[in-house]
N, C-alpha and C. Protein backbone atom coordinates (compact mmCIF):
# COMPACT_ATOMS: atom_id res chain seq x y z
N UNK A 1 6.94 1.49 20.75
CA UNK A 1 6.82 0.62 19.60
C UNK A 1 6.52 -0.80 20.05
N UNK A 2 5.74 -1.44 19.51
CA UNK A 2 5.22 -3.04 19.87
C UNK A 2 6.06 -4.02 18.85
N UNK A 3 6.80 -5.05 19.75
CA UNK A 3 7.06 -5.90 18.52
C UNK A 3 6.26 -6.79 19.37
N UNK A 4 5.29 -7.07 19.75
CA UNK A 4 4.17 -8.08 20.17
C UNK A 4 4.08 -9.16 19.15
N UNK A 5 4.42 -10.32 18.93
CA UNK A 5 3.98 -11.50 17.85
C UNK A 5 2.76 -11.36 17.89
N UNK A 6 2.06 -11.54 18.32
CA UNK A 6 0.55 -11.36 17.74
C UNK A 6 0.26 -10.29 17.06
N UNK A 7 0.72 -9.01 17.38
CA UNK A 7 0.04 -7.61 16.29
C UNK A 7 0.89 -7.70 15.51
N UNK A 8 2.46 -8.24 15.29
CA UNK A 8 3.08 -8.68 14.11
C UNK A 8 2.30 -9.38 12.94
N UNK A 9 2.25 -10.37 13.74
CA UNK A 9 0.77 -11.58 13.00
C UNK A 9 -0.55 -10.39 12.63
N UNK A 10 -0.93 -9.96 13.26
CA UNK A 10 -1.60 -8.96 12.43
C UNK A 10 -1.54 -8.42 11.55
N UNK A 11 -0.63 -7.92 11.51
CA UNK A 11 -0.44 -6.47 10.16
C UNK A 11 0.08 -7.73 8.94
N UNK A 12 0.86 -8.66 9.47
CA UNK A 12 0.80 -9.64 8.02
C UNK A 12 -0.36 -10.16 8.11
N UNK A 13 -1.52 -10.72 8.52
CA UNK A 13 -2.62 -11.23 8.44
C UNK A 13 -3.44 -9.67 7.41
N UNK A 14 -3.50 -9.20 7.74
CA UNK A 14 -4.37 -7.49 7.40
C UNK A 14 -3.54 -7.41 5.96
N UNK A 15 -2.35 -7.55 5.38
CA UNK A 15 -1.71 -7.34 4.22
C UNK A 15 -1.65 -8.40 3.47
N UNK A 16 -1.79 -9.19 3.76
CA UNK A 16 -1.80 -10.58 3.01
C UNK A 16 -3.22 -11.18 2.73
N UNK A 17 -4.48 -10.61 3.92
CA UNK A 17 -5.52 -11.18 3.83
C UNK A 17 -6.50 -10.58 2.95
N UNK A 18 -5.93 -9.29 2.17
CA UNK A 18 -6.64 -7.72 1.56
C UNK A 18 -6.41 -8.06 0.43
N UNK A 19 -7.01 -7.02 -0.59
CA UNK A 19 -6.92 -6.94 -1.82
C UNK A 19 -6.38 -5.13 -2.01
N UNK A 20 -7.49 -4.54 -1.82
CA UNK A 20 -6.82 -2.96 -1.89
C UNK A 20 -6.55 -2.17 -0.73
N UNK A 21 -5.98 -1.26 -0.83
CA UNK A 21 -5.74 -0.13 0.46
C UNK A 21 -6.01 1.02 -0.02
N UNK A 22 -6.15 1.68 0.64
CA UNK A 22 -7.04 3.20 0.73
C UNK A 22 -5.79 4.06 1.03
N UNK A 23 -5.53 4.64 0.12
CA UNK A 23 -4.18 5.71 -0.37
C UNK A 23 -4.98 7.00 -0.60
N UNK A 24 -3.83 7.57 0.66
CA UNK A 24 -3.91 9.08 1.13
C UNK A 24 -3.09 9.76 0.34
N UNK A 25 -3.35 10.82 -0.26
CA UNK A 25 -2.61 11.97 -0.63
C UNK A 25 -3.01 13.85 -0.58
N UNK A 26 -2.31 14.49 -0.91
CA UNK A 26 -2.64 15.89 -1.04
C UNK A 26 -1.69 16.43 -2.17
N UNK A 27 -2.65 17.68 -2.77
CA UNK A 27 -1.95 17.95 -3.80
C UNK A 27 -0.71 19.33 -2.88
N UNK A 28 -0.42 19.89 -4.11
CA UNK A 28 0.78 20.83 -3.24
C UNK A 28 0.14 21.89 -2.42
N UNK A 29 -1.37 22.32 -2.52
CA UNK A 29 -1.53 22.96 -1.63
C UNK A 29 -2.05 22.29 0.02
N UNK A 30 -2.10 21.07 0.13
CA UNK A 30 -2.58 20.87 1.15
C UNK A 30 -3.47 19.79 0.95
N UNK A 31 -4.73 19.88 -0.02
CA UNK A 31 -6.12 19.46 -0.11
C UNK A 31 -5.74 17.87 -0.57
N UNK A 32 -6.34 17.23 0.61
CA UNK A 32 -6.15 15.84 1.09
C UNK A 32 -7.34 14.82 -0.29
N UNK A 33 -6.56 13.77 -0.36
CA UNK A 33 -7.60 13.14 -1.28
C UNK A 33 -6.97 11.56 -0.97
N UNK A 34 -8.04 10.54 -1.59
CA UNK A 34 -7.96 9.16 -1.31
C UNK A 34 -8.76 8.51 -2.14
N UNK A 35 -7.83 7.40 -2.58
CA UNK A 35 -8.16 6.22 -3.56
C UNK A 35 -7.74 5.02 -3.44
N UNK A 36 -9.04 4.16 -3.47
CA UNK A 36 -8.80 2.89 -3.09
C UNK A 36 -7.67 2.00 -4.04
N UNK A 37 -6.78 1.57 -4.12
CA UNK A 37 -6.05 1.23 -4.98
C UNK A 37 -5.35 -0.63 -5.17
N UNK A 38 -5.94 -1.72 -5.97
CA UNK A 38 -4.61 -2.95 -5.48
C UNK A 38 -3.84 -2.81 -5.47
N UNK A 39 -3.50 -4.03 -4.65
CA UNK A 39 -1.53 -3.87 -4.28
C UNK A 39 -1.25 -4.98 -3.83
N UNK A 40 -0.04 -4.72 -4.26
CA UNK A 40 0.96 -5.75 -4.00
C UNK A 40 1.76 -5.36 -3.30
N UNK A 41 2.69 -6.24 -2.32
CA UNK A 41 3.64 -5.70 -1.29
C UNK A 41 5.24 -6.69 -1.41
N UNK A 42 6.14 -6.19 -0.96
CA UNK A 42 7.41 -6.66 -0.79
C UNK A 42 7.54 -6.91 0.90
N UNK A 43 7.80 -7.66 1.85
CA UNK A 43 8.39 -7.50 3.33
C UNK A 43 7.51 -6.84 4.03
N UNK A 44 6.19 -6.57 3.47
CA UNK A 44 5.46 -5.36 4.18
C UNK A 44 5.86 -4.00 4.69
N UNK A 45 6.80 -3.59 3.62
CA UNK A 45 6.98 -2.24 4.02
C UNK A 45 7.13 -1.17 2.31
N UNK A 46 7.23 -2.28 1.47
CA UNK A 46 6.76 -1.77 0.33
C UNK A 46 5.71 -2.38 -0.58
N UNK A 47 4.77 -1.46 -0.63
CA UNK A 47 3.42 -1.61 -1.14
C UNK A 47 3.60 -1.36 -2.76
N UNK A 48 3.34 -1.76 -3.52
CA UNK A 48 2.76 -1.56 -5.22
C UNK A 48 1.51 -1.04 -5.95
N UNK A 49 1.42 -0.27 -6.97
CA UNK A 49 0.11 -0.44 -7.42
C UNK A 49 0.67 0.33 -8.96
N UNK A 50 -0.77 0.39 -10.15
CA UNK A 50 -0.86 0.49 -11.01
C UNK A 50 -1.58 1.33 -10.90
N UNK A 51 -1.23 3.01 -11.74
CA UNK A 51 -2.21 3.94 -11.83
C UNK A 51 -2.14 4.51 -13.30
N UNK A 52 -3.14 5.38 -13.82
CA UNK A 52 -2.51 5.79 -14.67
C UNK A 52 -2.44 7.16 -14.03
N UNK A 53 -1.19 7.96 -14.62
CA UNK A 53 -0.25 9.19 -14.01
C UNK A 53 -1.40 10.32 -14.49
N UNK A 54 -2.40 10.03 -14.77
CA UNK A 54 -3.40 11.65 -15.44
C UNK A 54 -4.11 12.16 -13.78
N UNK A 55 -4.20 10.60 -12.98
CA UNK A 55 -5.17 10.28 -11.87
C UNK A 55 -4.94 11.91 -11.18
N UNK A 56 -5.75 11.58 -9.87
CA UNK A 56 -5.69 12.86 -9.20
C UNK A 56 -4.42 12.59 -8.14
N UNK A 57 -4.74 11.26 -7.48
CA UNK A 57 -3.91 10.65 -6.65
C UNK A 57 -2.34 10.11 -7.20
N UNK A 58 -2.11 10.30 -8.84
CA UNK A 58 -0.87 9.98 -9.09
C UNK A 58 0.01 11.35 -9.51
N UNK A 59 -0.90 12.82 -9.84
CA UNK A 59 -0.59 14.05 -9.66
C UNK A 59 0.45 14.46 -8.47
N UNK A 60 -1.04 13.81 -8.02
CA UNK A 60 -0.59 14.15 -5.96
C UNK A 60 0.60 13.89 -5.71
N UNK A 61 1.30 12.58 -6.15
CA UNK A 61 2.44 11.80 -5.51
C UNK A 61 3.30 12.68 -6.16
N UNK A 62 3.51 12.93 -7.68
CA UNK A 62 4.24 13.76 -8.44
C UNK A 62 4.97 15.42 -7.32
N UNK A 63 3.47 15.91 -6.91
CA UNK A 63 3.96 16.92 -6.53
C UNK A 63 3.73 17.13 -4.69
N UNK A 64 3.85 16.11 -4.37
CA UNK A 64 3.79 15.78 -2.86
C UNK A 64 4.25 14.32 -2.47
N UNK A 65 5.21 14.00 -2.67
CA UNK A 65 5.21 12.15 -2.54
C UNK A 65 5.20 11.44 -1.05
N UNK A 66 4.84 12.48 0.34
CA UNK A 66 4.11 11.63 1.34
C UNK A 66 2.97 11.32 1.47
N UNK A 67 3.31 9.90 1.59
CA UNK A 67 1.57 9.22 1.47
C UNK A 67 1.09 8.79 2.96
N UNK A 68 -0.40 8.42 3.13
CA UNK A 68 -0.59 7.75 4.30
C UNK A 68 -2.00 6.44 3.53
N UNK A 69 -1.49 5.30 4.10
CA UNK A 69 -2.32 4.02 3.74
C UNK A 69 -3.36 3.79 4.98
N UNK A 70 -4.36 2.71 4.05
CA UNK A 70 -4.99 2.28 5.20
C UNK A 70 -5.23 0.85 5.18
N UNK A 71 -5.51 -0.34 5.44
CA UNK A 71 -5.71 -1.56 4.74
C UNK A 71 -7.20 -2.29 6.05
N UNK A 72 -7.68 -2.63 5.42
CA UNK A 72 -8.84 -3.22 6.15
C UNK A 72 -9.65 -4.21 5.98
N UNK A 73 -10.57 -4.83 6.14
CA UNK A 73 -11.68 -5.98 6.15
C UNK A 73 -13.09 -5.49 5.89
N UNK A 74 -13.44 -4.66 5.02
CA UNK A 74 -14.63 -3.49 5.61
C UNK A 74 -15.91 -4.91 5.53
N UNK A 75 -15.92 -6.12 4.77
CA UNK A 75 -16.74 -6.97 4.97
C UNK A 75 -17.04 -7.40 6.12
N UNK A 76 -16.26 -6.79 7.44
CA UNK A 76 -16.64 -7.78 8.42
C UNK A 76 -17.50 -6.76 9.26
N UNK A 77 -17.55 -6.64 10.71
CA UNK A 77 -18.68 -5.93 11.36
C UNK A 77 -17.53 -5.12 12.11
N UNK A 78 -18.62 -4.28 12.66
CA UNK A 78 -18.13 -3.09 13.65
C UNK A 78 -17.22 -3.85 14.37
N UNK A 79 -16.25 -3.22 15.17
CA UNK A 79 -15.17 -3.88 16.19
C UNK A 79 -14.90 -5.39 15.66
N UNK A 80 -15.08 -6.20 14.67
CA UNK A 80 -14.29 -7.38 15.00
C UNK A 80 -13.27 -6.91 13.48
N UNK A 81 -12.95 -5.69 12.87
CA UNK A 81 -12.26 -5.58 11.80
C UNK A 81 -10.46 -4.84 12.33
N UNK A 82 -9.73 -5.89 11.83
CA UNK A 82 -7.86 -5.27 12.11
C UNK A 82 -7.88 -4.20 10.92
N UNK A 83 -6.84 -3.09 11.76
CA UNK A 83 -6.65 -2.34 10.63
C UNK A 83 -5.42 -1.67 10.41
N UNK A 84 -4.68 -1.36 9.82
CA UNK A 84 -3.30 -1.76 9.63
C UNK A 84 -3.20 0.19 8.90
N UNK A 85 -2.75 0.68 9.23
CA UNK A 85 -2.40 2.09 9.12
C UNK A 85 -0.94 2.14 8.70
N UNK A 86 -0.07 3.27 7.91
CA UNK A 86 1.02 2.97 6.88
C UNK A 86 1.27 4.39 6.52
N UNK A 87 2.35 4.82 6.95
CA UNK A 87 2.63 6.37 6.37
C UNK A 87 4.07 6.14 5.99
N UNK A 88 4.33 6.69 4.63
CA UNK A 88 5.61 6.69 3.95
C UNK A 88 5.93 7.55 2.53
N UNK A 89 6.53 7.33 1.99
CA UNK A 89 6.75 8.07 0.84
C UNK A 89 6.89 7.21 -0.57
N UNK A 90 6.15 7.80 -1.30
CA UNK A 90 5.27 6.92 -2.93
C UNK A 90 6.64 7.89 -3.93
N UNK A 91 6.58 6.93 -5.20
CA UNK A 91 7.08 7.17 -6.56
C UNK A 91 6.48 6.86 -7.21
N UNK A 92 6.78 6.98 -8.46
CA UNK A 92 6.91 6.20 -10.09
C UNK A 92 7.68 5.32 -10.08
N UNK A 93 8.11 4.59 -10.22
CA UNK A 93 8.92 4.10 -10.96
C UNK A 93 9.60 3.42 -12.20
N UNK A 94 10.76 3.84 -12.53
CA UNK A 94 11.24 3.46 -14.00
C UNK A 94 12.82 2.82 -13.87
N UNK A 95 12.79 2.63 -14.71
CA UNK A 95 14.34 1.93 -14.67
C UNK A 95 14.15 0.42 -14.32
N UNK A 96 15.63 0.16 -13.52
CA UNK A 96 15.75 -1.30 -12.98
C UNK A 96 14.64 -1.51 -11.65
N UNK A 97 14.15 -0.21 -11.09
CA UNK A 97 13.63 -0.72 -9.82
C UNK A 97 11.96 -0.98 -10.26
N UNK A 98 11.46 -0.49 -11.46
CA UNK A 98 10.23 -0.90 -12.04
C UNK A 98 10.81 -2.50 -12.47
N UNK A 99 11.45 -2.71 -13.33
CA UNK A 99 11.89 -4.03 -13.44
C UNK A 99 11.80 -5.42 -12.35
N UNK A 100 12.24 -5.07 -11.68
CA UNK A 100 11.95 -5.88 -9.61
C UNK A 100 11.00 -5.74 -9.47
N UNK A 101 10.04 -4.83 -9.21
CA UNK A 101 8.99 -4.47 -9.02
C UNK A 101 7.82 -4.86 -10.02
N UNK A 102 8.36 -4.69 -10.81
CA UNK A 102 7.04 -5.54 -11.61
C UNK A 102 7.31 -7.25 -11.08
N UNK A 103 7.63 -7.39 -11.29
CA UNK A 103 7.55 -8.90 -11.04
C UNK A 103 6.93 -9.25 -9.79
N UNK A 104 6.97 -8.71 -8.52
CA UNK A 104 6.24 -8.96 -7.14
C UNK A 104 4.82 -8.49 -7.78
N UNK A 105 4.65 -7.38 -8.06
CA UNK A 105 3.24 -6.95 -8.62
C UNK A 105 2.68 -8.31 -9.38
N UNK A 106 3.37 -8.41 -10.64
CA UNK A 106 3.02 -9.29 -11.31
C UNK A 106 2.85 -10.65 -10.74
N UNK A 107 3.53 -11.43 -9.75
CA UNK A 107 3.23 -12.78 -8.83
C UNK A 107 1.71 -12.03 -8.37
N UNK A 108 1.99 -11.44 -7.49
CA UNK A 108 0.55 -11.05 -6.78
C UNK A 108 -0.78 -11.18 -8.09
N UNK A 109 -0.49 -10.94 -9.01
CA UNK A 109 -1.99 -11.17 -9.55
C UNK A 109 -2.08 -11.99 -10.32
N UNK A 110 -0.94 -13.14 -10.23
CA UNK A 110 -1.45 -14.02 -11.28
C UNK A 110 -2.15 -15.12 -9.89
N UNK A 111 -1.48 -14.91 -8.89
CA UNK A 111 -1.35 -15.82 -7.62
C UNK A 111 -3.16 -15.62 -7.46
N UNK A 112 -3.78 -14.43 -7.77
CA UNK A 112 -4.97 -14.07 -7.46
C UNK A 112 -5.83 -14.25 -8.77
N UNK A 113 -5.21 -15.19 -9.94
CA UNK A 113 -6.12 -15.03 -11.13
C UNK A 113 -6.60 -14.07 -11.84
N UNK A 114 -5.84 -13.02 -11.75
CA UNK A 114 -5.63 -12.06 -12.65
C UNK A 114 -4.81 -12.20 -13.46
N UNK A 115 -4.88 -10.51 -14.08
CA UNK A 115 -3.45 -10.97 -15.53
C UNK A 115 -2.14 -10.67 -14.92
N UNK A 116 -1.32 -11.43 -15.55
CA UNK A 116 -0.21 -10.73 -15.35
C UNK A 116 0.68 -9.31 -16.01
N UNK A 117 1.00 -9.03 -15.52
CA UNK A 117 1.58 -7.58 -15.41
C UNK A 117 2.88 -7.60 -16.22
N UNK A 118 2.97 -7.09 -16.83
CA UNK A 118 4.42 -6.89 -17.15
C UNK A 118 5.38 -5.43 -17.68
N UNK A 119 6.49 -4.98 -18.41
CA UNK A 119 7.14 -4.08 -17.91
C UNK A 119 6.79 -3.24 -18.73
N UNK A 120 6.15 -3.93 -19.73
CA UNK A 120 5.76 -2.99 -21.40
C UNK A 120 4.10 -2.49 -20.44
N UNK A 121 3.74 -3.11 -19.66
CA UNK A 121 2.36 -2.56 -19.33
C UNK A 121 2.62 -1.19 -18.79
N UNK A 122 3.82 -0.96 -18.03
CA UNK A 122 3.83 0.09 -16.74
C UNK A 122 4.59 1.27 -17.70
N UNK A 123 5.10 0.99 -18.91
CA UNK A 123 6.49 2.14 -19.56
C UNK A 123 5.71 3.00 -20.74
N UNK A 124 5.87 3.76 -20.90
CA UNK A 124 5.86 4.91 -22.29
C UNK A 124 5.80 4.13 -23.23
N UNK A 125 4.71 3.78 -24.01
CA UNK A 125 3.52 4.71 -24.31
C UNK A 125 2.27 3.77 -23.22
N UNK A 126 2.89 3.32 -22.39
CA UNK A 126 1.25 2.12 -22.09
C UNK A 126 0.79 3.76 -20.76
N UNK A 127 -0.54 3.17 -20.95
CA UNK A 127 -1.13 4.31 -20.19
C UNK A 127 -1.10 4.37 -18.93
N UNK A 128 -0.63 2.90 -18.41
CA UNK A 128 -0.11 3.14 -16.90
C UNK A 128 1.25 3.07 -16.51
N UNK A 129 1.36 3.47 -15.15
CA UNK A 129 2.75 3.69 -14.73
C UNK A 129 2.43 2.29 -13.05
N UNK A 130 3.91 2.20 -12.94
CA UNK A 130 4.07 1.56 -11.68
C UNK A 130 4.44 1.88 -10.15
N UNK A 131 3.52 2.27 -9.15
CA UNK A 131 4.24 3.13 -8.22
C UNK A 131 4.38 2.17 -7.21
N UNK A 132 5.65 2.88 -6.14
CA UNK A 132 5.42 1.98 -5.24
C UNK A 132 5.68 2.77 -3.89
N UNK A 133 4.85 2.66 -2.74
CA UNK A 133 5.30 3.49 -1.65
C UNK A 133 6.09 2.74 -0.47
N UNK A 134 7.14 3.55 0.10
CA UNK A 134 7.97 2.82 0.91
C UNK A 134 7.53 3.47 2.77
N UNK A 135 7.08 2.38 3.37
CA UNK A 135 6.62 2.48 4.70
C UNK A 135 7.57 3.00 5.90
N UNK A 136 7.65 4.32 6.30
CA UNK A 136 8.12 4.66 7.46
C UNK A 136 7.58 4.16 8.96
N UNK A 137 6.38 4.07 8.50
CA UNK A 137 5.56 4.20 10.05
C UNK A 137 4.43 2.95 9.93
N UNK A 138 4.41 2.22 10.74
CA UNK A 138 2.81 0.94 10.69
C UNK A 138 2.46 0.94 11.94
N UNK A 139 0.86 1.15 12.16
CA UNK A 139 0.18 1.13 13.48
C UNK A 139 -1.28 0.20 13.37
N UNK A 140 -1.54 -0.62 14.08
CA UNK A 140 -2.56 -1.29 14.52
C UNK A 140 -3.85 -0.41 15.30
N UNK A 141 -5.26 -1.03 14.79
CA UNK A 141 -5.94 -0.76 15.52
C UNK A 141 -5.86 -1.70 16.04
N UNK A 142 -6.36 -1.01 17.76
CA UNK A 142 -6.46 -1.97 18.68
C UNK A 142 -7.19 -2.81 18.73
N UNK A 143 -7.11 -4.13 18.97
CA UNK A 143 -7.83 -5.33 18.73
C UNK A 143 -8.88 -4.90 19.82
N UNK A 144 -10.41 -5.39 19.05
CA UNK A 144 -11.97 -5.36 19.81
C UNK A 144 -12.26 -3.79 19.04
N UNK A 145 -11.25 -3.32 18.10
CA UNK A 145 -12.15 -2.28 17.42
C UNK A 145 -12.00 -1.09 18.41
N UNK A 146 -11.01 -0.93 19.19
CA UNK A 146 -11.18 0.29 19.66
C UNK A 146 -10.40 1.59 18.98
N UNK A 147 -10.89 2.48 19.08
CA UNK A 147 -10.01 3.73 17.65
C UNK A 147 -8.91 4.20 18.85
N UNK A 148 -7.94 3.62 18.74
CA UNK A 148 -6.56 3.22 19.62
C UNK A 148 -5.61 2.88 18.72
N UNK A 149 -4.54 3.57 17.59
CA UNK A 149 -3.47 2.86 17.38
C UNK A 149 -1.91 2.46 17.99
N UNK A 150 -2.12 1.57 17.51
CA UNK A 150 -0.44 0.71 18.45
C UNK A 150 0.57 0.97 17.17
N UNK A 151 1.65 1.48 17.37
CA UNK A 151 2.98 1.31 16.22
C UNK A 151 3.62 0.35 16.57
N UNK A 152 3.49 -0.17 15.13
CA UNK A 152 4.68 -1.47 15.25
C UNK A 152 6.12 -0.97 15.09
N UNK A 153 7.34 -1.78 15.67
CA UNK A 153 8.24 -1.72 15.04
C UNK A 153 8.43 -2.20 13.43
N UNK A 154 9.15 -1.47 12.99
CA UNK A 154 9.23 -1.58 11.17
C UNK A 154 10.46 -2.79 11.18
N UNK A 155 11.58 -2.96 12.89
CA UNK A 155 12.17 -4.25 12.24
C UNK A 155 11.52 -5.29 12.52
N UNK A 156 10.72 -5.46 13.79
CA UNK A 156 9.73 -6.53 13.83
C UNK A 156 9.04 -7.23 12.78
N UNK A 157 8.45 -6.65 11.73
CA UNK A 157 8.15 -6.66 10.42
C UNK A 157 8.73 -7.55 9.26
N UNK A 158 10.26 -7.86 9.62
CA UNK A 158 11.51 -8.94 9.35
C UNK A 158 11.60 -8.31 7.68
């Protein structure tokens, strides 16, 4: 595990410097699928987003809830792009922890000039729900673009 300050500084540079991440799932038999999704994050180890629950990828979570992320720069060129890799386990959420959770969601897009979010957006009857996935595992590509990942420590991460 690397707690290197610089690939620390990475993976917050790569999560803070993004808009969406590329969310892995599979339904219960296996068959892998991915959707680019915004997000918002807590400490960098919990990610946010807004789906509506009909999706293929919010099925998925329903009846498989390990996920694997990806977060990236795809604007920039071959080898000079960080890339920040993320495997953990996704929900719904309702109750008090949608409540918390909306609100980081909701900073994140007003902070970005979007709308803000709120709790009547994510609940029965609104057509979306609020998920959020919680990070077991974070790995770096290796800086200069080589397909090499480094795992960070998750307490390094603070």
């Amino acid at each position: 595990m690397a707690d290197d300050p610089e690939l620390v500084a990475l993976v917050r540079e790569i999560v803070d410097g993004n808009h969406y991440l590329v969310l892995g799932t599979a339904d219960p038999t296996g068959i892998p699928w991915t959707s680019p999704v915004w997000y918002a994050h807590a400490g960098y180890r919990e990610f946010f987003w807004v789906s509506d629950p009909v999706t293929r990828h919010s099925r998925n979570i329903a009846a498989r809830p390990e996920v694997s992320m990806v977060i990236f720069d795809s604007s920039l060129p071959p080898g000079n792009a960080g890339a920040l890799y993320v495997s953990g386990t996704a929900e719904v959420l309702i109750g008090p922890d949608a409540d918390r959770s909306i609100e980081i969601y909701a900073r994140r897009s007003r902070d970005q000039g979007l709308r803000e979010w709120t709790i009547g957006d994510v609940e029965h009857p609104a057509r979306h729900r609020l998920y959020r996935a919680v990070a077991s595992e974070h790995s770096v590509l290796e800086p200069g673009g080589v397909d090499v990942r480094i795992p960070i420590s998750q307490e390094s991460l603070g």
